[in-house]
N, C-alpha and C. Protein backbone atom coordinates (compact mmCIF):
# COMPACT_ATOMS: atom_id res chain seq x y z
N UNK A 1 17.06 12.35 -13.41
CA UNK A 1 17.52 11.57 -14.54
C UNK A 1 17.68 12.47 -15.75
N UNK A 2 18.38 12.21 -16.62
CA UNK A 2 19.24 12.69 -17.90
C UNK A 2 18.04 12.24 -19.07
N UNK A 3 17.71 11.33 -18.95
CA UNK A 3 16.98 10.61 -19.94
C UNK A 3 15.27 11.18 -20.30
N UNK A 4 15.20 12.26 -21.09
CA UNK A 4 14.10 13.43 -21.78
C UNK A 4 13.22 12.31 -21.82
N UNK A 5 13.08 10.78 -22.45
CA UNK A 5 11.82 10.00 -22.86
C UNK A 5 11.68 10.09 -21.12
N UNK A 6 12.44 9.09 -20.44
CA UNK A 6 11.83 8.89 -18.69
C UNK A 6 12.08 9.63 -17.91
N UNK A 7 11.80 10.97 -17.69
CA UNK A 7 12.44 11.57 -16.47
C UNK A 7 12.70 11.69 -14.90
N UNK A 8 11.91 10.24 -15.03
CA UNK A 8 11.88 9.90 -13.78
C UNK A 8 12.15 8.48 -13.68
N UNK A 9 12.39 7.85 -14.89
CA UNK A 9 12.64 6.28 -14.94
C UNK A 9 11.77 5.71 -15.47
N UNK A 10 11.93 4.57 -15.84
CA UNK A 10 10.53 3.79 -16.73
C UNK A 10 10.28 3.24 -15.63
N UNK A 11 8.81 3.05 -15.77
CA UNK A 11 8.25 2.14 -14.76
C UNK A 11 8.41 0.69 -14.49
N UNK A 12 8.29 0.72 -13.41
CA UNK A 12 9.10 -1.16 -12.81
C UNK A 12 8.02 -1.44 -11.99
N UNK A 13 7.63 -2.39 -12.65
CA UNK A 13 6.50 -3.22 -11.99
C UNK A 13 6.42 -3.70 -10.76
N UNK A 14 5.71 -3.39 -9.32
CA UNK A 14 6.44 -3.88 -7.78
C UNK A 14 5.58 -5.44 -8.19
N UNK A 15 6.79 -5.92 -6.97
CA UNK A 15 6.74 -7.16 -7.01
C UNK A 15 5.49 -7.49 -5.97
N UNK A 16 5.25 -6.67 -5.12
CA UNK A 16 4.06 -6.76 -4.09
C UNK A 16 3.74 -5.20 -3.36
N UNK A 17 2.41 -4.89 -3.40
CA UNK A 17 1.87 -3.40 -2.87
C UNK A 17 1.66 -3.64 -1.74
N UNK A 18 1.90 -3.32 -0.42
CA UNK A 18 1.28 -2.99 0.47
C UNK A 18 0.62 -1.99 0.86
N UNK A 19 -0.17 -2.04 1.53
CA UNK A 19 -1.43 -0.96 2.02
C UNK A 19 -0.90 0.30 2.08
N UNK A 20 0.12 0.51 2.41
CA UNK A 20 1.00 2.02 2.70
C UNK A 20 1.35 2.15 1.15
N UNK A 21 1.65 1.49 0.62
CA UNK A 21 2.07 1.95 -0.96
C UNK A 21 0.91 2.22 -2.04
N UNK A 22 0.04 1.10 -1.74
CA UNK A 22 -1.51 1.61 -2.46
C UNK A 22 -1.77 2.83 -2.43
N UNK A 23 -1.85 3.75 -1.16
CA UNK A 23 -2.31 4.64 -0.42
C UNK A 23 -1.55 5.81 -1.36
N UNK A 24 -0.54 5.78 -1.37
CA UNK A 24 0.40 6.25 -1.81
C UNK A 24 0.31 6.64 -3.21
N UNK A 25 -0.07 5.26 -3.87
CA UNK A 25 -0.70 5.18 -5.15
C UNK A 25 -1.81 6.07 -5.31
N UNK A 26 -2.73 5.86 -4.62
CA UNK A 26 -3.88 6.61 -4.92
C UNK A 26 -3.77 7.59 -4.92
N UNK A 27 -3.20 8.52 -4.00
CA UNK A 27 -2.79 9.99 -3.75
C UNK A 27 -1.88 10.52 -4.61
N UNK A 28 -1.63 9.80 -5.51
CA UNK A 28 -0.58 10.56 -6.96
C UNK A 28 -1.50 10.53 -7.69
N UNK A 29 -2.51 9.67 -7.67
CA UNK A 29 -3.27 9.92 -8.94
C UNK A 29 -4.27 10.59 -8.36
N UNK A 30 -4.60 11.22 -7.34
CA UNK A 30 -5.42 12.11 -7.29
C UNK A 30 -4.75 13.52 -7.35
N UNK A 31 -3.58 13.11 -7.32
CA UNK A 31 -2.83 14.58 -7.55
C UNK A 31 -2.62 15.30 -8.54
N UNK A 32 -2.89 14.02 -9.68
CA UNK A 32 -2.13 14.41 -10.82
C UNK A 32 -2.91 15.11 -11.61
N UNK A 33 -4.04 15.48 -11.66
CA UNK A 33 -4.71 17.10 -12.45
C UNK A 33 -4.39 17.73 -12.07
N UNK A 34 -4.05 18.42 -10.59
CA UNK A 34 -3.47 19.54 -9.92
C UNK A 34 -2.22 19.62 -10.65
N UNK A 35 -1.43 18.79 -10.03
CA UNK A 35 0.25 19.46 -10.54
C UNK A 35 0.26 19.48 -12.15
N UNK A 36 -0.34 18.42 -13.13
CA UNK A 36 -0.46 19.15 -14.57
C UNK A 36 -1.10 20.07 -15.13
N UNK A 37 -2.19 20.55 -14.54
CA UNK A 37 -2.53 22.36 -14.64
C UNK A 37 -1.78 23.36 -14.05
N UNK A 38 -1.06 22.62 -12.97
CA UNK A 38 -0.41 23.64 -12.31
C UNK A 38 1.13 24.19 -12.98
N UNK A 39 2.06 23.00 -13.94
CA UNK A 39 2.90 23.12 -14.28
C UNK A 39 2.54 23.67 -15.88
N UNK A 40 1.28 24.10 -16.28
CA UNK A 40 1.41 24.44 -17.70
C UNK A 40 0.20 25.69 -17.28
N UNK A 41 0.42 26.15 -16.10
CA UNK A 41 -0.72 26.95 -16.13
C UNK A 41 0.27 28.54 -16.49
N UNK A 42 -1.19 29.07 -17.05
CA UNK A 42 -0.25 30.66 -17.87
C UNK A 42 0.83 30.42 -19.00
N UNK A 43 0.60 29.03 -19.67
CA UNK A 43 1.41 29.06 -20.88
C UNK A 43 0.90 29.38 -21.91
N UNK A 44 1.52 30.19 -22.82
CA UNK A 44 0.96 30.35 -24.18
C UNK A 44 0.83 29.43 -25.33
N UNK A 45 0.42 29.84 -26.12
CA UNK A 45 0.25 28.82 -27.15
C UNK A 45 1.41 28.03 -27.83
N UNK A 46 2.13 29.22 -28.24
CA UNK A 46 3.72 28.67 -28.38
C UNK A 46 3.97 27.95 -27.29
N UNK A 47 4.70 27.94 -25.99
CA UNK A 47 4.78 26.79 -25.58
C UNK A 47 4.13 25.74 -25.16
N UNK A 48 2.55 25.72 -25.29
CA UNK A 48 1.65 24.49 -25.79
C UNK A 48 2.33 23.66 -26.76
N UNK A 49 2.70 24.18 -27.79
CA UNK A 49 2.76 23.77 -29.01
C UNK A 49 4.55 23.22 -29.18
N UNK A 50 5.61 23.14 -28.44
CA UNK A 50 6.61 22.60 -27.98
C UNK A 50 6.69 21.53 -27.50
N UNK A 51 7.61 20.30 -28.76
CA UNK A 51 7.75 19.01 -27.87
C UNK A 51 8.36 19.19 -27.10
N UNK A 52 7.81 18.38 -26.10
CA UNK A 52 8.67 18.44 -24.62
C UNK A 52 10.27 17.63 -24.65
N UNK A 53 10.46 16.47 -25.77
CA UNK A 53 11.78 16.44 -25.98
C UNK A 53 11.92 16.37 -27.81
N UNK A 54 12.80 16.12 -28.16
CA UNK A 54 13.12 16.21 -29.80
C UNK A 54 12.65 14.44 -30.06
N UNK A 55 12.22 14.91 -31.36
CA UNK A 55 11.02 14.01 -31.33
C UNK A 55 9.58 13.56 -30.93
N UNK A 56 9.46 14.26 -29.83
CA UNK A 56 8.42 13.81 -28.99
C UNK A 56 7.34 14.68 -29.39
N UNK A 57 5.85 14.19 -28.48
CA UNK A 57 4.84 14.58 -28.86
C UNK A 57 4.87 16.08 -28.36
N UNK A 58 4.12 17.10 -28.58
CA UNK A 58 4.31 19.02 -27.89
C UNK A 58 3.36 18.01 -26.89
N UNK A 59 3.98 19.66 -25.72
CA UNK A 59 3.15 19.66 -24.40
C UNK A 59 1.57 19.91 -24.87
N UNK A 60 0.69 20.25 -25.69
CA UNK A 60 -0.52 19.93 -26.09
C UNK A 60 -0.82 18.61 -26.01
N UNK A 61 -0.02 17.94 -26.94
CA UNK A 61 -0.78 16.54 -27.33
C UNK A 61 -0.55 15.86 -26.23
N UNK A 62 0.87 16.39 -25.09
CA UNK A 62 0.55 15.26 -23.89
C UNK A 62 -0.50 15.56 -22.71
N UNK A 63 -0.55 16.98 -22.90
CA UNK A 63 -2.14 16.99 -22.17
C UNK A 63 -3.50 16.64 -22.62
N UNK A 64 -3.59 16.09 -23.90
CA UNK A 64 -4.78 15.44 -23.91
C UNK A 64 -4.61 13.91 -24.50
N UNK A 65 -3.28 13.49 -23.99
CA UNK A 65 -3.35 12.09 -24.10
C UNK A 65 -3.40 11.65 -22.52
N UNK A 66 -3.08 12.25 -21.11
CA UNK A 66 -3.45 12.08 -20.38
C UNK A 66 -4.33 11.42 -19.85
N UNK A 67 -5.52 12.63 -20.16
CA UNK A 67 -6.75 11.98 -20.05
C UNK A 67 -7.46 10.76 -20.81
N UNK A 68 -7.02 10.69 -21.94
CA UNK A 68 -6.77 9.88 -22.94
C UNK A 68 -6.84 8.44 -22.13
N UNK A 69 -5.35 8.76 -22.17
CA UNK A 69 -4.70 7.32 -21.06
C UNK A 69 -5.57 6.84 -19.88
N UNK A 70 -6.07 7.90 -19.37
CA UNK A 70 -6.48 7.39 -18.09
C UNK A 70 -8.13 6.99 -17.67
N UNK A 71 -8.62 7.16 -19.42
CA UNK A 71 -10.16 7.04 -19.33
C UNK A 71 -10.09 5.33 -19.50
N UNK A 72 -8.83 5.09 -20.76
CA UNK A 72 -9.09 3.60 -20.72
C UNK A 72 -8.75 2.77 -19.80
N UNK A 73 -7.84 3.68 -18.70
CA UNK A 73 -7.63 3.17 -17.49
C UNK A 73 -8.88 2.51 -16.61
N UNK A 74 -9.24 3.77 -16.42
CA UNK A 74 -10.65 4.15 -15.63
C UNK A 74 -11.39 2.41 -16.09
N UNK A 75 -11.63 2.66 -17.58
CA UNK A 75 -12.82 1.75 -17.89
C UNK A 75 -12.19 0.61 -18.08
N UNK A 76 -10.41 -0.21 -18.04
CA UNK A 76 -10.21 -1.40 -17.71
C UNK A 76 -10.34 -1.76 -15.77
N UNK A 77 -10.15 -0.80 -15.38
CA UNK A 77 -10.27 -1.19 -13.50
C UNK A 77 -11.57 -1.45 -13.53
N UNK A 78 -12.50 -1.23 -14.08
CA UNK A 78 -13.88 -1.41 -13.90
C UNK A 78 -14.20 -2.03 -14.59
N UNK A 79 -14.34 -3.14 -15.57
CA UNK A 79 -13.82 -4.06 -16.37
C UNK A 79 -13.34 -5.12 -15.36
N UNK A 80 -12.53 -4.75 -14.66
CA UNK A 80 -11.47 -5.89 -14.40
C UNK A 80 -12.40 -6.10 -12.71
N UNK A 81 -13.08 -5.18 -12.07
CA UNK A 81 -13.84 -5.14 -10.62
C UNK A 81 -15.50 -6.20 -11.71
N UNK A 82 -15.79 -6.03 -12.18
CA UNK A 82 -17.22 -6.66 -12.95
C UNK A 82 -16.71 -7.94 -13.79
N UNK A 83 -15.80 -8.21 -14.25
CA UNK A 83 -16.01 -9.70 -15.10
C UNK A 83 -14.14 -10.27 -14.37
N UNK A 84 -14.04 -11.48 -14.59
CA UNK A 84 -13.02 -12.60 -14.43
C UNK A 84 -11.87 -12.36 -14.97
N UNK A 85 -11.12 -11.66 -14.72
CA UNK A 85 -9.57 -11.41 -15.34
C UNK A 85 -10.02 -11.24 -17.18
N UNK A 86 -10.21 -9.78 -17.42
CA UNK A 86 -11.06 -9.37 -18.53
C UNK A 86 -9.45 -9.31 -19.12
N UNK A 87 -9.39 -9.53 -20.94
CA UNK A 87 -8.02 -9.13 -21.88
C UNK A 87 -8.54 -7.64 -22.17
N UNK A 88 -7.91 -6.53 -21.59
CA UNK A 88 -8.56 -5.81 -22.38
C UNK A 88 -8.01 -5.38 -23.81
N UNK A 89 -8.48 -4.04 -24.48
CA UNK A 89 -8.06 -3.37 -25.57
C UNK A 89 -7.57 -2.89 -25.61
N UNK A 90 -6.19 -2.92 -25.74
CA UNK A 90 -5.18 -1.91 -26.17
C UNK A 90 -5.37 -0.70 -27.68
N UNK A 91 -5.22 0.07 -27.06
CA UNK A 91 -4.95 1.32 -28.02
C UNK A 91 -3.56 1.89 -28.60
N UNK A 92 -3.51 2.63 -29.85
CA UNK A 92 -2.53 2.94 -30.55
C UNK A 92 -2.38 4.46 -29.72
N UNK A 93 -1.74 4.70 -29.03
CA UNK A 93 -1.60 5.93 -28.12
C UNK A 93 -0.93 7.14 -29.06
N UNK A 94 -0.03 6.37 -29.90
CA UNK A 94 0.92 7.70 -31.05
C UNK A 94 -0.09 8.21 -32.10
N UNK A 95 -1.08 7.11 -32.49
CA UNK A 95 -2.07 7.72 -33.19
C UNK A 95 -3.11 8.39 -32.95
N UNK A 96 -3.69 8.23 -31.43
CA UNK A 96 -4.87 9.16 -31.05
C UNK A 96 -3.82 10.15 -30.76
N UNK A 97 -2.67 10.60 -30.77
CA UNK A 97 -2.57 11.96 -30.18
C UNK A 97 -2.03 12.50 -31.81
N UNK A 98 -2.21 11.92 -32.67
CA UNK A 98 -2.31 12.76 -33.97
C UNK A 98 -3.68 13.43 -34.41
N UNK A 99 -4.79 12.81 -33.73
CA UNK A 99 -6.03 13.49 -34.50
C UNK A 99 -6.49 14.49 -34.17
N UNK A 100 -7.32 15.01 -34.61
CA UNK A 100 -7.66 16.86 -34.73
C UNK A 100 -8.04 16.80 -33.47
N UNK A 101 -8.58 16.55 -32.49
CA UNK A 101 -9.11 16.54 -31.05
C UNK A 101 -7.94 16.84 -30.23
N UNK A 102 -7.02 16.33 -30.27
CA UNK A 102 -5.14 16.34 -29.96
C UNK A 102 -4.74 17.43 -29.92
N UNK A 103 -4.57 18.24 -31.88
CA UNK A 103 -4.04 19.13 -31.90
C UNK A 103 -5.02 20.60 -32.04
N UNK A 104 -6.18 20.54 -32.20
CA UNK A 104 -6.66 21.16 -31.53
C UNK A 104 -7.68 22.12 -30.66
N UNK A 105 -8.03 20.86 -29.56
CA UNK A 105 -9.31 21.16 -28.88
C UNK A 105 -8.13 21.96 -28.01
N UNK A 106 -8.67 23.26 -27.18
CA UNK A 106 -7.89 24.03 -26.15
C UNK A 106 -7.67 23.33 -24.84
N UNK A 107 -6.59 23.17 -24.56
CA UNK A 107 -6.13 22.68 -23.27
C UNK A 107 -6.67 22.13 -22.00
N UNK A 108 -7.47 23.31 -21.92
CA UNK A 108 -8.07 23.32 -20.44
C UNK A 108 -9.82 21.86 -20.91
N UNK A 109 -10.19 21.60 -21.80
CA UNK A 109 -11.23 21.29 -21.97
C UNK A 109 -10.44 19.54 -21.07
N UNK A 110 -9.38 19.20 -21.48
CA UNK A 110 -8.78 18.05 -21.22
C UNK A 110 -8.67 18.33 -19.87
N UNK A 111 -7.55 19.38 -19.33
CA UNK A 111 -7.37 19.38 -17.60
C UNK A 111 -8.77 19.37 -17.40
N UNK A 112 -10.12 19.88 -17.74
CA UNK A 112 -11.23 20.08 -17.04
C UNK A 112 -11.39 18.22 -16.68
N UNK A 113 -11.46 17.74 -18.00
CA UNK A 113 -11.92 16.15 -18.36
C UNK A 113 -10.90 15.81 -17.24
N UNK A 114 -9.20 15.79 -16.84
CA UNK A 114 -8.53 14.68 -16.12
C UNK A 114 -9.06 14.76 -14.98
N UNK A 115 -9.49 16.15 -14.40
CA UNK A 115 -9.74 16.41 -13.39
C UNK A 115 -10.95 15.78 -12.77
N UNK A 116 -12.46 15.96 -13.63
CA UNK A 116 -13.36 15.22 -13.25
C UNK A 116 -13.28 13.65 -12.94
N UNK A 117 -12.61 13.32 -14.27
CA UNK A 117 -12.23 12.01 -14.30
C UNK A 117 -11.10 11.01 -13.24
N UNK A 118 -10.80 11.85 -12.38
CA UNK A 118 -9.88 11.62 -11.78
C UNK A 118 -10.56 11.43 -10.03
N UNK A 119 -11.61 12.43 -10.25
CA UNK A 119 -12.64 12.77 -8.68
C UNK A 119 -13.34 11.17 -8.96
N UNK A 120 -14.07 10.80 -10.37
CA UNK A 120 -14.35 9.61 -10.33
C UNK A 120 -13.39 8.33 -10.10
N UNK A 121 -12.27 8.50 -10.89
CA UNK A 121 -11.05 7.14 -10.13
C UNK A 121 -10.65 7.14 -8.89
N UNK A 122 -11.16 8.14 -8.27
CA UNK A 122 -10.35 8.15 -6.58
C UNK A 122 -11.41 7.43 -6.16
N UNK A 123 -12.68 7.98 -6.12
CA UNK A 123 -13.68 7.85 -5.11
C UNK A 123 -13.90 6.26 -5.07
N UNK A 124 -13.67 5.86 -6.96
CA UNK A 124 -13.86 4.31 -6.73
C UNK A 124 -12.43 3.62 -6.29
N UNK A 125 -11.75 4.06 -6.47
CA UNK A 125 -10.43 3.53 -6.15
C UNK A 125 -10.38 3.07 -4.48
N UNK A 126 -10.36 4.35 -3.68
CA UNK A 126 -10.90 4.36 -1.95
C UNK A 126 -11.90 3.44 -1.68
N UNK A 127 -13.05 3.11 -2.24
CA UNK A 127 -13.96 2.66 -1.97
C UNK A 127 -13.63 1.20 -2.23
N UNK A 128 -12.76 0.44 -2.90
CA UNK A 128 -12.16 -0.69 -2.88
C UNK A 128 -11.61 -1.44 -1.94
N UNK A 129 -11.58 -2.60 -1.72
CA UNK A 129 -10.72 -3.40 -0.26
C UNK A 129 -9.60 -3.98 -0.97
N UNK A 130 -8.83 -5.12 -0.40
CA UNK A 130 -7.89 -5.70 -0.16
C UNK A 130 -8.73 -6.85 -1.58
N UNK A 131 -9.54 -7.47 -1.47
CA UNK A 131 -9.86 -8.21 -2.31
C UNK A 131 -9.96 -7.60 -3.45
N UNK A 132 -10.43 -6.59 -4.22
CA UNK A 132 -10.91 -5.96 -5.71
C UNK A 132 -9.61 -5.63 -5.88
N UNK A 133 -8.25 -5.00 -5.15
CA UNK A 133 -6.82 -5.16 -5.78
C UNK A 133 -6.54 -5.80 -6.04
N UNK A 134 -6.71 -7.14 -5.73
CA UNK A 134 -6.21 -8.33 -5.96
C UNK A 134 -6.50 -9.12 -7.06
N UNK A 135 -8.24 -8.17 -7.91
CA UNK A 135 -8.40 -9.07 -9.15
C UNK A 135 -7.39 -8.53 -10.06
N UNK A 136 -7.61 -9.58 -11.52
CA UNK A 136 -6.80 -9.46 -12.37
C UNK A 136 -6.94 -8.93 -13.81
N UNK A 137 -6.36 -8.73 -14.60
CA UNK A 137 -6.40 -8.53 -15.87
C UNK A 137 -5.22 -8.78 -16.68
N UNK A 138 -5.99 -8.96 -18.24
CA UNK A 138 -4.62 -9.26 -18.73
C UNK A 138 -4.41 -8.25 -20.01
N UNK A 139 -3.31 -7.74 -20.15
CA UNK A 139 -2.90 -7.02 -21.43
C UNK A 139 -2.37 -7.99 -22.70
N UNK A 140 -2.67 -7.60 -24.08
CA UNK A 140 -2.44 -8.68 -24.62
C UNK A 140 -0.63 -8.41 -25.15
N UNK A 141 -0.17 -7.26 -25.02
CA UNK A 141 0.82 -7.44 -25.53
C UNK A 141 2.06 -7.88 -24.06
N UNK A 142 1.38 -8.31 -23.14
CA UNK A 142 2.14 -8.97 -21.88
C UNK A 142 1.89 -10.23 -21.97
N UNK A 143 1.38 -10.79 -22.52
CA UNK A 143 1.22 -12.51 -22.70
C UNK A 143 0.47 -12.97 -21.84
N UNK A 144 0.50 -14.06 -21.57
CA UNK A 144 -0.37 -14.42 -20.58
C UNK A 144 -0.50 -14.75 -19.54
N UNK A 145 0.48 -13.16 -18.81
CA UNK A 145 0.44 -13.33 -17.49
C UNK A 145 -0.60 -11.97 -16.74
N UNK A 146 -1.38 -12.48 -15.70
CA UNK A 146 -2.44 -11.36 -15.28
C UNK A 146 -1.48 -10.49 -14.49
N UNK A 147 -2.53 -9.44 -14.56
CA UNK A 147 -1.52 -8.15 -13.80
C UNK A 147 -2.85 -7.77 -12.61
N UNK A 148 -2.31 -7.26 -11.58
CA UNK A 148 -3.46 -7.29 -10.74
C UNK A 148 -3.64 -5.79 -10.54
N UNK A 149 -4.97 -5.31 -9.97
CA UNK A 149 -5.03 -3.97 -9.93
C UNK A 149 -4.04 -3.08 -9.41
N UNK A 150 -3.60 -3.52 -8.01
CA UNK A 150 -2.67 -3.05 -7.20
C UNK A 150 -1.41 -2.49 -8.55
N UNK A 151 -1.36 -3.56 -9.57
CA UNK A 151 -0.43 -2.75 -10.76
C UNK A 151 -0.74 -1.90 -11.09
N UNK A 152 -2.17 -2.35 -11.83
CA UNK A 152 -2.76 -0.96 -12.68
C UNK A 152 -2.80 0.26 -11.64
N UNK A 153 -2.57 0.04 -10.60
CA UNK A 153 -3.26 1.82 -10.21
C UNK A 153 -1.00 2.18 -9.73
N UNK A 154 -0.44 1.19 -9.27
CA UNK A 154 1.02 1.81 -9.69
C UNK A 154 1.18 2.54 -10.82
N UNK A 155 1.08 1.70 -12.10
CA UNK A 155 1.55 2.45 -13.24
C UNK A 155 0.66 3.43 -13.58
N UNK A 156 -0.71 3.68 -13.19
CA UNK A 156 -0.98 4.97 -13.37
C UNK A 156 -0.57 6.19 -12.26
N UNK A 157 0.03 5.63 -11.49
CA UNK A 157 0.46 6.65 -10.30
C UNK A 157 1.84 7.43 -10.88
N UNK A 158 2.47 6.62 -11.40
CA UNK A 158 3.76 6.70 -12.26
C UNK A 158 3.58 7.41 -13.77
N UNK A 159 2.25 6.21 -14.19
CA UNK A 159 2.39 7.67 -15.23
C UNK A 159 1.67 9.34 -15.00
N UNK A 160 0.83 9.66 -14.28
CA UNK A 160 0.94 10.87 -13.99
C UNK A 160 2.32 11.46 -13.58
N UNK A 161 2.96 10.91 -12.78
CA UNK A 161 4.12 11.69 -12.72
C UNK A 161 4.93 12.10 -13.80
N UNK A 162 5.29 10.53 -14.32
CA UNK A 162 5.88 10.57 -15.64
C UNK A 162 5.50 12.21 -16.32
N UNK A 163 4.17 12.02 -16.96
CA UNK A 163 3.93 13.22 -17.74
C UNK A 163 4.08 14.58 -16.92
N UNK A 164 4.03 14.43 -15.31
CA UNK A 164 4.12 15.93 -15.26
C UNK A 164 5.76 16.57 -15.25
N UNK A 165 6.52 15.35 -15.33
CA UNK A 165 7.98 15.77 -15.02
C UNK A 165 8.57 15.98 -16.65
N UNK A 166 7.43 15.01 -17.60
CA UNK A 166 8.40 16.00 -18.99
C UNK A 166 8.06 17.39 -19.08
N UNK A 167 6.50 18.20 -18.52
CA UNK A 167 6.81 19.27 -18.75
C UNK A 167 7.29 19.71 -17.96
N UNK A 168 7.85 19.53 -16.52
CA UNK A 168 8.58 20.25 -15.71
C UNK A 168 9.76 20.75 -16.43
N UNK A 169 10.09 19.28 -16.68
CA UNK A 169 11.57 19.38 -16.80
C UNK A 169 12.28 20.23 -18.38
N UNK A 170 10.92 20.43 -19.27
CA UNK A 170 10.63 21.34 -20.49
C UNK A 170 11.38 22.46 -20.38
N UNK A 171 9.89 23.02 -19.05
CA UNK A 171 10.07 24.81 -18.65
C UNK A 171 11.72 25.15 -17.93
N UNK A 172 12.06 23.80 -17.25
CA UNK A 172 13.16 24.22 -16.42
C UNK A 172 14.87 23.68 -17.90
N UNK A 173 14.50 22.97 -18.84
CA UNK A 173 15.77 23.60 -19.49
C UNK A 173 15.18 24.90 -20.98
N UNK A 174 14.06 24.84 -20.73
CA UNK A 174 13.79 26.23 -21.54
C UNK A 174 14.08 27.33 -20.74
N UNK A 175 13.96 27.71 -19.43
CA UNK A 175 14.17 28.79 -18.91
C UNK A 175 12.50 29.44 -18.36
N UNK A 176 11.39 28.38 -19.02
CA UNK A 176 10.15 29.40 -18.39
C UNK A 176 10.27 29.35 -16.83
């Protein structure tokens, strides 16, 4: 895709997961510390410090909104496995990646964080059945319709990709 914000498409909500697609699911998001250390590994600071499109946040701030993203992930799936279709809290995502922690704690302290954090979302993720996908939650700026896990762990499967294909796709029209 052409389009620098989605480079892989905005995410589309499936209409139903099956077991082969869960699976599927899970294994992107256990992938996804690997291939985003792997695609910014040996970069310098200067291109740390490069939005990945015009306008956009630098490849810094999207490596530590990552983890960012995926802690409140972490702690709505678990949220949503312990209480009754929980609303959770939405966060201002453009504003935590303005604060000094963003721009600048060094890189790797975050890949260290997605990475751990990620050994913890698998293990509980796997360890889940057919029933704990199936509970619900609700976002408040989706109204009041529940979204079931089987979503939440799509769109985080998607957004790891998402983020690793803006910096792919960075280095490959910069030339690194």
């Amino acid at each position: 895709m052409d389009d620098l914000r989605f480079p892989i498409g905005p995410f589309e909500l499936p209409a139903h997961v099956d077991a082969a697609a869960r699976a599927g699911h899970i294994q992107s998001i256990a992938d996804t510390p690997g291939a985003i250390a792997g695609a910014v590994h040996g970069w310098s600071d200067e291109r740390l410090d490069t939005p990945y499109r015009p306008g956009g946040w630098t490849v810094r701030q999207l490596l530590h909104h990552v983890p960012d993203s995926h802690m409140n992930a972490y702690v709505r799936l678990k949220l949503a496995l312990t209480e009754d279709t929980p609303t959770i809290k939405p966060y201002d995502e453009a504003r935590w990646a303005e604060l000094p922690d963003s721009r600048q704690t060094p890189v790797a302290v975050s890949l260290q964080m997605l990475d751990l954090l990620h050994r913890r979302w698998v293990t509980l993720l796997r360890a889940m059945d057919e029933r704990d996908f199936a509970r619900t939650w609700k976002h408040p700026e989706r109204g009041d319709r529940a979204l079931t896990l089987d979503h939440m762990v799509a769109l985080y499967a998607w957004h790891g990709r998402h983020h690793t294909a803006h910096i792919t796709r960075l280095a490959d029209r910069m030339g690194w």
